[in-house]
C-alpha atoms as a PDB file:
ATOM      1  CA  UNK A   1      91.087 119.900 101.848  1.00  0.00           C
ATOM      2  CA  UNK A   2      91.642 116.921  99.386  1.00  0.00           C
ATOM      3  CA  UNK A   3      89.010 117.182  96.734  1.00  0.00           C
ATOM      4  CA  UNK A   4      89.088 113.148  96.291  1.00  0.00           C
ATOM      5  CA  UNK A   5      88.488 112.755 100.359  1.00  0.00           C
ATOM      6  CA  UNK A   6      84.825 111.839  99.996  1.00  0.00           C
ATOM      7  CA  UNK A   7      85.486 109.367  96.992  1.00  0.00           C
ATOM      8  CA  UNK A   8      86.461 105.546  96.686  1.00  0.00           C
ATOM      9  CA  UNK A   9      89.959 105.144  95.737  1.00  0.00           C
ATOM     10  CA  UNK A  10      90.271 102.788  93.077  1.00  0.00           C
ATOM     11  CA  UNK A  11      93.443 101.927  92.762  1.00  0.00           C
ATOM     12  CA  UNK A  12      94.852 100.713  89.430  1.00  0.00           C
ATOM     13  CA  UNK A  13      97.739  99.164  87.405  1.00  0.00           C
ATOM     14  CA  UNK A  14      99.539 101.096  85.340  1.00  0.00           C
ATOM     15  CA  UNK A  15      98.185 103.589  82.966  1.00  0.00           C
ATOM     16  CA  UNK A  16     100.604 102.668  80.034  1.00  0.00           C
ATOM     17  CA  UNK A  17      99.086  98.644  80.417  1.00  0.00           C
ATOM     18  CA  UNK A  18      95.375  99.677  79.645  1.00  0.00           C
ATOM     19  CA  UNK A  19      94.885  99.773  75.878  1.00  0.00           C
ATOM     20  CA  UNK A  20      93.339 103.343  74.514  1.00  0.00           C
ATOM     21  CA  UNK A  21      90.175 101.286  74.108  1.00  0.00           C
ATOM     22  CA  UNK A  22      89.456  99.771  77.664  1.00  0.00           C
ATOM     23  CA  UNK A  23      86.256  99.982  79.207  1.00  0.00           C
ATOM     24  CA  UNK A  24      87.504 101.892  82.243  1.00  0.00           C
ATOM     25  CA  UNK A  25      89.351 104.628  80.642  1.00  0.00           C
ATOM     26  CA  UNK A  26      85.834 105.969  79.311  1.00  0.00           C
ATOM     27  CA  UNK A  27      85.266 107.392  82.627  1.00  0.00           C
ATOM     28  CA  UNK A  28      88.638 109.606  82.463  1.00  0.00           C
ATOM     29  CA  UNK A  29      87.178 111.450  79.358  1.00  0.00           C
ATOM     30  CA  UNK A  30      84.820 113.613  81.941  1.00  0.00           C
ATOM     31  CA  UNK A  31      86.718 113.648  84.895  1.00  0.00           C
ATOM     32  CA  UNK A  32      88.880 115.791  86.431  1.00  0.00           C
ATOM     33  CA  UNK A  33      92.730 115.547  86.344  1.00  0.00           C
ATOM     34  CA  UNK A  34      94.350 115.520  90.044  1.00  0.00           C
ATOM     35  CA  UNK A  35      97.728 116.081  91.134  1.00  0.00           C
ATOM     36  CA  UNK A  36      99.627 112.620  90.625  1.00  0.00           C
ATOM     37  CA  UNK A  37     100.117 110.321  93.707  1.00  0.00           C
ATOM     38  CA  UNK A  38     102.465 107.728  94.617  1.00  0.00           C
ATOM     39  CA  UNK A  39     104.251 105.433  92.076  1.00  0.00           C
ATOM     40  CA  UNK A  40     104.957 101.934  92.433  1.00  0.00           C
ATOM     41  CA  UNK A  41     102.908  98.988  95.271  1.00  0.00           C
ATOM     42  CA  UNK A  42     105.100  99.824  98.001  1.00  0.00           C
ATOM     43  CA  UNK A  43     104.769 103.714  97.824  1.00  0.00           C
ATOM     44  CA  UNK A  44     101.173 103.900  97.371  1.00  0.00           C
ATOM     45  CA  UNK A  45     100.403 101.066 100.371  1.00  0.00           C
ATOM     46  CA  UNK A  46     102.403 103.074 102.349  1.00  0.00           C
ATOM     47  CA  UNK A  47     101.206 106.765 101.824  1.00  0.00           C
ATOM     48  CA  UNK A  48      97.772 105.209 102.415  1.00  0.00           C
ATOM     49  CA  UNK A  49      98.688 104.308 106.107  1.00  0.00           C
ATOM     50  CA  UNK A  50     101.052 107.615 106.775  1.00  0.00           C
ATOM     51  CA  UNK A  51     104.501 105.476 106.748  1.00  0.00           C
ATOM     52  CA  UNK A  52     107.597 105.356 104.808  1.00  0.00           C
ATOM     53  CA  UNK A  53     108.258 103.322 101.702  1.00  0.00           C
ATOM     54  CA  UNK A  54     110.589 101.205 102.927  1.00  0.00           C
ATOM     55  CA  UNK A  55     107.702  99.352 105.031  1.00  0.00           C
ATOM     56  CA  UNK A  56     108.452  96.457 108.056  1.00  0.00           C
ATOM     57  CA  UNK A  57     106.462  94.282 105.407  1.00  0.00           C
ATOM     58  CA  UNK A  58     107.765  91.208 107.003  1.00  0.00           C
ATOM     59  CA  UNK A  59     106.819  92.397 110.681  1.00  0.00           C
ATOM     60  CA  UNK A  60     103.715  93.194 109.385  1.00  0.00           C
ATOM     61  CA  UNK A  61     102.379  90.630 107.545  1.00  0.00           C
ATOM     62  CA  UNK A  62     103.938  88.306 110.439  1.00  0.00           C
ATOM     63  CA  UNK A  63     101.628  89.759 112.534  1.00  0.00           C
ATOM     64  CA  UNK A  64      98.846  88.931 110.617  1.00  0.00           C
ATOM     65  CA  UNK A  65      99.315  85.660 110.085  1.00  0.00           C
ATOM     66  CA  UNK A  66     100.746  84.387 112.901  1.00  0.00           C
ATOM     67  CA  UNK A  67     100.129  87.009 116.060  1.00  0.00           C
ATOM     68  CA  UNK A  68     103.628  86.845 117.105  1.00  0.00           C
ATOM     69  CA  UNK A  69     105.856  89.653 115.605  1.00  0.00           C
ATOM     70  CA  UNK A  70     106.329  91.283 118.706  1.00  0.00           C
ATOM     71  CA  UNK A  71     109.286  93.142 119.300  1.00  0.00           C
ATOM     72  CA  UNK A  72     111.721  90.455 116.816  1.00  0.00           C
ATOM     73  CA  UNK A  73     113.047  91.880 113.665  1.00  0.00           C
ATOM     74  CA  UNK A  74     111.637  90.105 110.759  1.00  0.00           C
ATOM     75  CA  UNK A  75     111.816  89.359 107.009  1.00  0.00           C
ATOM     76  CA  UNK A  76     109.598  88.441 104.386  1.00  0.00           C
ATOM     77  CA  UNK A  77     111.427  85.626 103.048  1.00  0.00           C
ATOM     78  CA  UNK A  78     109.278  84.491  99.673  1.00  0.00           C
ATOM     79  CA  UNK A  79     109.480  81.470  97.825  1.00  0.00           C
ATOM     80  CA  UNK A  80     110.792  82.386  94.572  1.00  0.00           C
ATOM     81  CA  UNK A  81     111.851  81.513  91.133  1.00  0.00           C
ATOM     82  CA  UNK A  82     115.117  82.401  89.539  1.00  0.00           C
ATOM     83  CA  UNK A  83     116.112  81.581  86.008  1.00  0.00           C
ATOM     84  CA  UNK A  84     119.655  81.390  85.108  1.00  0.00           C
ATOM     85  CA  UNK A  85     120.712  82.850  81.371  1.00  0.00           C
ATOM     86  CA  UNK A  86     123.679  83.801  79.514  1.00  0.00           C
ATOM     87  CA  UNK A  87     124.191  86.920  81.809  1.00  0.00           C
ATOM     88  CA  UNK A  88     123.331  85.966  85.327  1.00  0.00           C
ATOM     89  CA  UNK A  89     120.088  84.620  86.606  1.00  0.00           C
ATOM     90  CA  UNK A  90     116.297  86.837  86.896  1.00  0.00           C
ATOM     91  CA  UNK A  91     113.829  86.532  88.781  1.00  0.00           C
ATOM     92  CA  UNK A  92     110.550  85.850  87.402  1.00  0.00           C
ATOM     93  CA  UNK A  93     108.047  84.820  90.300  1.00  0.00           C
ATOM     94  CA  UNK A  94     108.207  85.437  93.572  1.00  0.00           C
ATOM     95  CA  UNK A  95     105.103  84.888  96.108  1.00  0.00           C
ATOM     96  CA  UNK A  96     102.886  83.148  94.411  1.00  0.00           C
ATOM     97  CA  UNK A  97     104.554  79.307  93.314  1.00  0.00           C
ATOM     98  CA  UNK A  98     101.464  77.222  93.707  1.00  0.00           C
ATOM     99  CA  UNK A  99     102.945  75.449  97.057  1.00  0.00           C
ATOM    100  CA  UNK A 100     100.935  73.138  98.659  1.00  0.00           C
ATOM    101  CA  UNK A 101     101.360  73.452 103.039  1.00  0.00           C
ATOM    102  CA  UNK A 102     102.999  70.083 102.886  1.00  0.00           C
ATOM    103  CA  UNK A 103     105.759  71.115 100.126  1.00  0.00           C
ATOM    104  CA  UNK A 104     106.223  74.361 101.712  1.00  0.00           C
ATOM    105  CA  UNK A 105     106.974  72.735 104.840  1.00  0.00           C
ATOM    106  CA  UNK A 106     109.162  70.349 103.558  1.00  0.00           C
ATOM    107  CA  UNK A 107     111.108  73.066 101.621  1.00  0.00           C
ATOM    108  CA  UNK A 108     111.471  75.219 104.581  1.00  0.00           C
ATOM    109  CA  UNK A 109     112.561  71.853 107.058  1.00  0.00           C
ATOM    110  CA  UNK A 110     115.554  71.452 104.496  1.00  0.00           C
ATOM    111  CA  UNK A 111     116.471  75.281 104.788  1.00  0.00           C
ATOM    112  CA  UNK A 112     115.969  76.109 108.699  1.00  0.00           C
ATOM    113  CA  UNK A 113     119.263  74.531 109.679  1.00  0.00           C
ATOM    114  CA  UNK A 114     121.004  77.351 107.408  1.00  0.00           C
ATOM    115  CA  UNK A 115     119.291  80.033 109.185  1.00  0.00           C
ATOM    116  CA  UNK A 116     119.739  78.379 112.830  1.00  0.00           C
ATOM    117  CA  UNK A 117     123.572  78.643 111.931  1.00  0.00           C
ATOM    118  CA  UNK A 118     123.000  82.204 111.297  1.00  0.00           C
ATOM    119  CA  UNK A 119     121.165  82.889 114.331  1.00  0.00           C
ATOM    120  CA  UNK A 120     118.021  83.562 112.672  1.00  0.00           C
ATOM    121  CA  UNK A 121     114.624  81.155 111.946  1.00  0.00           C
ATOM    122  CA  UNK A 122     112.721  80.679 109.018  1.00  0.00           C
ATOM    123  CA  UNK A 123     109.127  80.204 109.999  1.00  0.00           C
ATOM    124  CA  UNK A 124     106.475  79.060 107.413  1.00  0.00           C
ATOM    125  CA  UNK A 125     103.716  81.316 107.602  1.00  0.00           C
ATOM    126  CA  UNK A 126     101.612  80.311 105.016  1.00  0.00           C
ATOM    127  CA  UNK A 127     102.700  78.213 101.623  1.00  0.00           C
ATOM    128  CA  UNK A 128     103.705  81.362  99.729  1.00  0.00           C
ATOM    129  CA  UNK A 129     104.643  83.480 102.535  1.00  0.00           C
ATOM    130  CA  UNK A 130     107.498  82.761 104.473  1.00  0.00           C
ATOM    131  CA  UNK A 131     109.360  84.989 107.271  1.00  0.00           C
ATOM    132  CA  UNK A 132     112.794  84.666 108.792  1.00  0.00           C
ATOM    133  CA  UNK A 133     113.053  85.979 112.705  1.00  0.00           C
ATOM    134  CA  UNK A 134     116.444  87.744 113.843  1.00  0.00           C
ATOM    135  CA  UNK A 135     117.489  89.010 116.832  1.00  0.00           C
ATOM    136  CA  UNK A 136     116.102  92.533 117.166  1.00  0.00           C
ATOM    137  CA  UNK A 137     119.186  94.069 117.137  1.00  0.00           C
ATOM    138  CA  UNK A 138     120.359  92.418 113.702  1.00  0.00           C
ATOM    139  CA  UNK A 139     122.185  94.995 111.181  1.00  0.00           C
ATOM    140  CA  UNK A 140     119.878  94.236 107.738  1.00  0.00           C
ATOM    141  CA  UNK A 141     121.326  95.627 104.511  1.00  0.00           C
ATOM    142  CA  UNK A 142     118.861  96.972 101.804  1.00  0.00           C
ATOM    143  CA  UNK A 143     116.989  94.150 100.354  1.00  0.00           C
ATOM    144  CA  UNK A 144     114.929  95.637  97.140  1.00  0.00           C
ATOM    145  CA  UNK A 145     111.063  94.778  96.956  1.00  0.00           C
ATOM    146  CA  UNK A 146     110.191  91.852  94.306  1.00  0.00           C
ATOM    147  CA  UNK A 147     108.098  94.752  92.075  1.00  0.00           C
ATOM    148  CA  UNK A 148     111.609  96.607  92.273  1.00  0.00           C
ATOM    149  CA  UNK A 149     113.640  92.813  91.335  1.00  0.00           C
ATOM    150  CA  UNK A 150     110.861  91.085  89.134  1.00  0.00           C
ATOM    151  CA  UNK A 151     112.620  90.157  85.765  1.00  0.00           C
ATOM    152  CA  UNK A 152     115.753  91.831  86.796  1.00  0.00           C
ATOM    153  CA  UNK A 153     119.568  90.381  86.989  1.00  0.00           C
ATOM    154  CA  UNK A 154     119.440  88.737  90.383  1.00  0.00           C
ATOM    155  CA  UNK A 155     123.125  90.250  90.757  1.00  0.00           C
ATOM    156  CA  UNK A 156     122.080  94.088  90.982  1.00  0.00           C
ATOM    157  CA  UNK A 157     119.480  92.874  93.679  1.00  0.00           C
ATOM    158  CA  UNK A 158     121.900  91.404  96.237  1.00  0.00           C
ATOM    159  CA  UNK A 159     123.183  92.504  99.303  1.00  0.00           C
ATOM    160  CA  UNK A 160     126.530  93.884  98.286  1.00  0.00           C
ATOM    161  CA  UNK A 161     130.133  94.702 100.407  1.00  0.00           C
ATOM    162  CA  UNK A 162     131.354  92.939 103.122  1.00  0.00           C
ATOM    163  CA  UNK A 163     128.194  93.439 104.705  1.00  0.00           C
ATOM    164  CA  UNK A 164     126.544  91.850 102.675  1.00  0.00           C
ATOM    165  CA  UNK A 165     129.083  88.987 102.255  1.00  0.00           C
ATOM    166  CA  UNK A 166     127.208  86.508 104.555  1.00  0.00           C
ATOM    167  CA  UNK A 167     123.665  87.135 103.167  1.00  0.00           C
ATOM    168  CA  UNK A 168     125.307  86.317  99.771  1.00  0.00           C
ATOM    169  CA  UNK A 169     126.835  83.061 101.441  1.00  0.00           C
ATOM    170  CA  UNK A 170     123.708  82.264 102.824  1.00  0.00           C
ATOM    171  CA  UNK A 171     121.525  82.846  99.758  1.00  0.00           C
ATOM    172  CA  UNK A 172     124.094  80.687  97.639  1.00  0.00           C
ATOM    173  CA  UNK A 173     123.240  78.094 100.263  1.00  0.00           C
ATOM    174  CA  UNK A 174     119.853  78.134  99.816  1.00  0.00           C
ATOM    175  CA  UNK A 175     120.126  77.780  96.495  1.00  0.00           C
ATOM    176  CA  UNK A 176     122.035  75.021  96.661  1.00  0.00           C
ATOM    177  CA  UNK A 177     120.014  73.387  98.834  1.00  0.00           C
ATOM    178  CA  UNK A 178     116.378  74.249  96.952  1.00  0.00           C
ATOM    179  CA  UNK A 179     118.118  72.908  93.129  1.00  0.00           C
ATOM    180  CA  UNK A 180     119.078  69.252  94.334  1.00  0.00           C
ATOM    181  CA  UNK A 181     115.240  68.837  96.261  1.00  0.00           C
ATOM    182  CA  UNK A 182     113.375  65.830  95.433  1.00  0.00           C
ATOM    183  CA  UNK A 183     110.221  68.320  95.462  1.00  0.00           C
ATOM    184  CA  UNK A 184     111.899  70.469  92.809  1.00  0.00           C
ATOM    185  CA  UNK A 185     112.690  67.907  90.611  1.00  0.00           C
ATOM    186  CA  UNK A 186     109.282  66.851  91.030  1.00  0.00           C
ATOM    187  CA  UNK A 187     107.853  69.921  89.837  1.00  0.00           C
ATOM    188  CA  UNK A 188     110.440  70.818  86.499  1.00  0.00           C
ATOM    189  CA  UNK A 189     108.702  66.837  85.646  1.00  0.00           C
ATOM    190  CA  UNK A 190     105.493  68.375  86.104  1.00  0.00           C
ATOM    191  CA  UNK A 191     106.109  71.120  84.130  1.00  0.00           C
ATOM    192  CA  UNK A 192     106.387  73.513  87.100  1.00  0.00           C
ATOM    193  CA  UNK A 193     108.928  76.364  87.801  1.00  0.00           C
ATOM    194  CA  UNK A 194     111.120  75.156  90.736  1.00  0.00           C
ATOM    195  CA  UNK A 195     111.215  76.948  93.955  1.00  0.00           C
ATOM    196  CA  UNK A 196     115.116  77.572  93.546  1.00  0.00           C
ATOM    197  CA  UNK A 197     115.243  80.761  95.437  1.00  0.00           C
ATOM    198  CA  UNK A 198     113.945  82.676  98.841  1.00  0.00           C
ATOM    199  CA  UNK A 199     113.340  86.612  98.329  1.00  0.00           C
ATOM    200  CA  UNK A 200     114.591  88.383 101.423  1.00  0.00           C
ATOM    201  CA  UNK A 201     112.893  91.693 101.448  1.00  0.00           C
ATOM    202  CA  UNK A 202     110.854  94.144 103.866  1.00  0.00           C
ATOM    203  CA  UNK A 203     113.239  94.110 107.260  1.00  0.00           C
ATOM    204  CA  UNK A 204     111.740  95.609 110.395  1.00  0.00           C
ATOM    205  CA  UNK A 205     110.240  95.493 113.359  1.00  0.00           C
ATOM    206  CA  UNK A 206     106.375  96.079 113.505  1.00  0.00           C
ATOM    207  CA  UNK A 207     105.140  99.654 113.971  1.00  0.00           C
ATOM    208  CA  UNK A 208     103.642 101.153 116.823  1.00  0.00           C
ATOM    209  CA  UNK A 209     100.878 103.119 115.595  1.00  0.00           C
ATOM    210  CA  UNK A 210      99.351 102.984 112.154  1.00  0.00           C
ATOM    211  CA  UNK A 211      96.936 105.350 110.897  1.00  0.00           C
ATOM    212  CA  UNK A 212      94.844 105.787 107.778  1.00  0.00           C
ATOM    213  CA  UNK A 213      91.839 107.873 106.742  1.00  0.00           C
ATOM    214  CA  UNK A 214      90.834 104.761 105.063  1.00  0.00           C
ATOM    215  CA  UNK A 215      87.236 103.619 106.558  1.00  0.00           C
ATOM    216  CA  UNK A 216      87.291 100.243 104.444  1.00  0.00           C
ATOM    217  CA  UNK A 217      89.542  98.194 102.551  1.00  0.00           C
ATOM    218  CA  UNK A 218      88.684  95.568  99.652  1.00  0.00           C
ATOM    219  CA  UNK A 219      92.257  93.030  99.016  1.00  0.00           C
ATOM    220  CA  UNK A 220      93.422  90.331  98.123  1.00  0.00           C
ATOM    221  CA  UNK A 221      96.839  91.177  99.034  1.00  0.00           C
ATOM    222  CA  UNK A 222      98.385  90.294 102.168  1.00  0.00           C
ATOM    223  CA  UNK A 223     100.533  93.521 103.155  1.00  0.00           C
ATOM    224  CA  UNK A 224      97.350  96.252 102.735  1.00  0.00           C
ATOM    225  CA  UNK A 225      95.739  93.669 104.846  1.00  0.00           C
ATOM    226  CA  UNK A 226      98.062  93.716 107.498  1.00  0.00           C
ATOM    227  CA  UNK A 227      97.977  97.306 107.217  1.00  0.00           C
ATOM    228  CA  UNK A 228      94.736  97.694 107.671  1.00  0.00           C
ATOM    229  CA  UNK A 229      94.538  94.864 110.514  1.00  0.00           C
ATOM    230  CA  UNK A 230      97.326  97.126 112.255  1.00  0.00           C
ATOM    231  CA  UNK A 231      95.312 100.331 111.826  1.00  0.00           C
ATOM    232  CA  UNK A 232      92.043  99.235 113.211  1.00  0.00           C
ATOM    233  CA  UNK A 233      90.443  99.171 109.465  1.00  0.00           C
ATOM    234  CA  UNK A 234      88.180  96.663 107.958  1.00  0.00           C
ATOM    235  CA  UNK A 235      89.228  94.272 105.263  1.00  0.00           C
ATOM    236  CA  UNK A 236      87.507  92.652 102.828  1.00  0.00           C
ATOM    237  CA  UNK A 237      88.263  89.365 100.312  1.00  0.00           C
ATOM    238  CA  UNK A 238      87.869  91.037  96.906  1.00  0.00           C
ATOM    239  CA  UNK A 239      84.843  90.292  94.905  1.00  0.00           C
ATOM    240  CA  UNK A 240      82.301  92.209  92.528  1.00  0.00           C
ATOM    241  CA  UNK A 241      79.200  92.060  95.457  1.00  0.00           C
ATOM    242  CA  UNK A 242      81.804  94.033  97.701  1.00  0.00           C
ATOM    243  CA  UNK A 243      82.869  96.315  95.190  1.00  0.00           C
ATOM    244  CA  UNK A 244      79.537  97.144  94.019  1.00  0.00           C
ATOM    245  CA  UNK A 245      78.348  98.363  97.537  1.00  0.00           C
ATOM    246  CA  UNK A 246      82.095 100.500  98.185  1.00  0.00           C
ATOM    247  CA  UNK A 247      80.929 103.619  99.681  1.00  0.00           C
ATOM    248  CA  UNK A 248      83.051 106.668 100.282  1.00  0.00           C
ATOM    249  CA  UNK A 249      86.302 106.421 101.850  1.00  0.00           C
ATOM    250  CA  UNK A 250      87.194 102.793 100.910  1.00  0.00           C
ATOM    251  CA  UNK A 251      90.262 101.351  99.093  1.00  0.00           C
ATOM    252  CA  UNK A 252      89.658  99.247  96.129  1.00  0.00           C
ATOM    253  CA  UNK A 253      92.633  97.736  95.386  1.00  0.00           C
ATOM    254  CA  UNK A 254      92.767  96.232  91.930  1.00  0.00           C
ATOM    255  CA  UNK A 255      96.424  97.377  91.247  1.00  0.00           C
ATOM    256  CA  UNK A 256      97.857  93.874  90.671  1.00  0.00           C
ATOM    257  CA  UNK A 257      95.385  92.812  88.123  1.00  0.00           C
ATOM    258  CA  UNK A 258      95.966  92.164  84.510  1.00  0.00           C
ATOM    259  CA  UNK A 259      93.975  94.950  82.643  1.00  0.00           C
ATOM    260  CA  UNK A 260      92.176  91.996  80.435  1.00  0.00           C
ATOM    261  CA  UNK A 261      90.529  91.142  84.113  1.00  0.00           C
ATOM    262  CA  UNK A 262      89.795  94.060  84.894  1.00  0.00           C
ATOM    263  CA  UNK A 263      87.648  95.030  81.427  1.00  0.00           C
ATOM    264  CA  UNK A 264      86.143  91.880  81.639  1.00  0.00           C
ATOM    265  CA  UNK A 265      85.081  90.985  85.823  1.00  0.00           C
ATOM    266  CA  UNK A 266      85.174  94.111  86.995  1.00  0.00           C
ATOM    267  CA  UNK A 267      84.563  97.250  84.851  1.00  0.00           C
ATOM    268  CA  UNK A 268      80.776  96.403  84.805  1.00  0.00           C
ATOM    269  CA  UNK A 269      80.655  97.081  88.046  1.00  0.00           C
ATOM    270  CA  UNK A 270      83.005  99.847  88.412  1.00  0.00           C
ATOM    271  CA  UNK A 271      80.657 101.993  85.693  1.00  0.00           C
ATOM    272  CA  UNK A 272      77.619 101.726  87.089  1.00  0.00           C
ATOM    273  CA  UNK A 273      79.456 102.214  90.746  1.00  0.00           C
ATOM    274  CA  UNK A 274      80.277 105.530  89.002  1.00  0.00           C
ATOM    275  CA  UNK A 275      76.566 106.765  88.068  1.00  0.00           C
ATOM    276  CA  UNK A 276      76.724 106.635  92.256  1.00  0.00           C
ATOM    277  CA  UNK A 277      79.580 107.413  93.932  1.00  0.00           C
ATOM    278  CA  UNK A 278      82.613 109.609  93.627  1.00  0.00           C
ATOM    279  CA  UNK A 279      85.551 107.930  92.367  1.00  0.00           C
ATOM    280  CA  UNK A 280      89.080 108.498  92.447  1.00  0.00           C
ATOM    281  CA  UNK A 281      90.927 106.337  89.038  1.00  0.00           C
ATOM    282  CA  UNK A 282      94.402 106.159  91.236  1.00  0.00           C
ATOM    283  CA  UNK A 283      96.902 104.068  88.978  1.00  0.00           C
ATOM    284  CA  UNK A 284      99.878 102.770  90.440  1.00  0.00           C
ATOM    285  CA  UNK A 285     101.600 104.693  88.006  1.00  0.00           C
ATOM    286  CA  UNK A 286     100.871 107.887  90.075  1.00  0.00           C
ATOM    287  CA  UNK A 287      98.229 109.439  87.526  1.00  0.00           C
ATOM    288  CA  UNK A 288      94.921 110.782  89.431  1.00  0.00           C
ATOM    289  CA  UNK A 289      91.795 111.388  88.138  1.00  0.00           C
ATOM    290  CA  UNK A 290      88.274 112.161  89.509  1.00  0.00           C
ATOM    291  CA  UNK A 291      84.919 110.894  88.948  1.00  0.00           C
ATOM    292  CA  UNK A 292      81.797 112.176  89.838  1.00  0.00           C
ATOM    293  CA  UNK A 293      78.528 111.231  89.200  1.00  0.00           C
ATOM    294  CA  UNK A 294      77.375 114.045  87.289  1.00  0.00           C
ATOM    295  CA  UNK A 295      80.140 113.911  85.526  1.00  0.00           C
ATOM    296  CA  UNK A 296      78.434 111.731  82.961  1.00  0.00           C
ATOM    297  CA  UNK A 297      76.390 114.661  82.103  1.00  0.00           C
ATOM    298  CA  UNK A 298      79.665 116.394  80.780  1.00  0.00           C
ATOM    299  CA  UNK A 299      78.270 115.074  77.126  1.00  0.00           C
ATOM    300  CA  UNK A 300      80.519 117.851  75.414  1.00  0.00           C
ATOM    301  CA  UNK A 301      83.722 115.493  76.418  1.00  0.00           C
ATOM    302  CA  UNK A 302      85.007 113.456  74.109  1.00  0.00           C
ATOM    303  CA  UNK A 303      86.084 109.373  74.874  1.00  0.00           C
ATOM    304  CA  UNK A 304      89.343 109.087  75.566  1.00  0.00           C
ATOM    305  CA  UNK A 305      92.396 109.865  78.201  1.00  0.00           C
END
């Protein structure tokens, strides 16, 4: 049996972004090590609901916003930010460009007629969270995950071959169409990145069955809620009250959060959380350690990892 199966998984960033001195790695000092778990967002969301890595997040998160996945093939198709240089262009945001609905809509009204020639439809699902819809039957090529693309050369990210030719022709397209917007030009006067680029990622049609041991989740983020909407879970918005009262068996997600946040909103709570209830310090970088509460009475530790 799992020794951490009665605990609260805290999930974290990565170990090598906390400082030696943060807050929360004073409660590694007297816990004990585990075997290391998955590495990276999309691994760990998906080991927590029994799937594969390569998760239907566009199907999924489809579903929860809109009810209408079905049996369609979809794609998360994310308003993004790419920023030519000497080399190529990178991609620095992706998901989260401060879109109002009205500017999201009026990006997207300029861009369906691309997809419509391509047999496909890009739906708005919410301002920073857009899908495309293709015939169920629609050959997809690999399209890598923005944690795997973030700050990368947009070149090694793109479909490649000659099956990938016309998602390169349409992406160019896009582009094309998303530089000369009067909303873009707009927001580069404001001071704003532009929304020059769509990220095409998570093909798939939505799963069957999901499962999860998982008795609670606390998220911000959109996928492990459509996870857990899919598996029957709860989900809750992400605050300190909620965190405070976690009991056994829930998913705190905290992974995306700069480690300044997290020593400063949330490791109050997390500590005294601690003093009563098992934890399990799951960083996204795979380390594992557990907490106990009599842990604390392991004085003879030292501070430290």
């Amino acid at each position: 049996m799992d020794a951490a199966a009665d605990a609260i998984d805290l999930w974290l960033p990565d170990l090598k972004r906390f400082a030696p001195g943060h807050p929360t790695l004073a409660l590694l000092a007297r816990a004990d090590r585990l075997t290391d778990g998955p590495r990276g967002y999309l691994a760990g969301a998906a080991q927590r609901f029994g799937l594969q890595e390569n998760l239907p997040a566009g199907a999924l998160t489809r579903q929860l916003m809109a009810g209408d996945a079905g049996d369609a093939n979809w794609l998360s198709a994310d308003p993004a930010w790419v920023q030519p240089d000497l080399n190529g262009a990178r991609l620095l945001a992706c998901g989260q460009m401060q879109l109002s609905a009205k500017d999201a809509d009026e990006l997207a009204d300029a861009l369906k007629p691309l997809f419509a020639e391509a047999d496909m439809a890009l739906e708005v699902s919410s301002p920073d969270h857009w899908h495309v819809r293709l015939p169920a039957d629609t050959a997809v090529p690999p399209f890598a995950a923005p944690e795997h693309a973030l700050g990368e050369d947009l070149y090694y990210h793109l479909p490649q071959g000659e099956e990938g030719r016309r998602w390169r022709i349409l992406l160019n397209d896009v582009q094309v169409v998303l530089h000369q917007h009067p909303i873009n030009v707009e927001r580069r006067q404001r001071g704003m990145a532009p929304v020059n680029h769509l990220w095409l990622w998570g093909a798939g049609l939505l799963p069957g069955v999901v499962t999860t041991s998982l008795k609670q989740v606390i998220s911000d983020d959109v996928l492990l809620r459509a996870l857990a909407a899919k598996a029957g879970t709860p989900a809750m918005a992400r605050d300190v009250s909620a965190v405070s009262a976690a009991e056994p068996g829930t998913l705190v997600d905290l992974q995306d959060l700069p480690v300044d946040d997290i020593a400063m909103q949330w490791t109050p709570a997390l500590l005294e959380l601690a003093k009563r209830k098992p934890l399990v310090l799951a960083f996204a970088s795979g380390e594992r350690w557990l907490h106990r509460p009599w842990h604390r009475l392991r004085f003879w530790r030292g501070n430290g990892r």
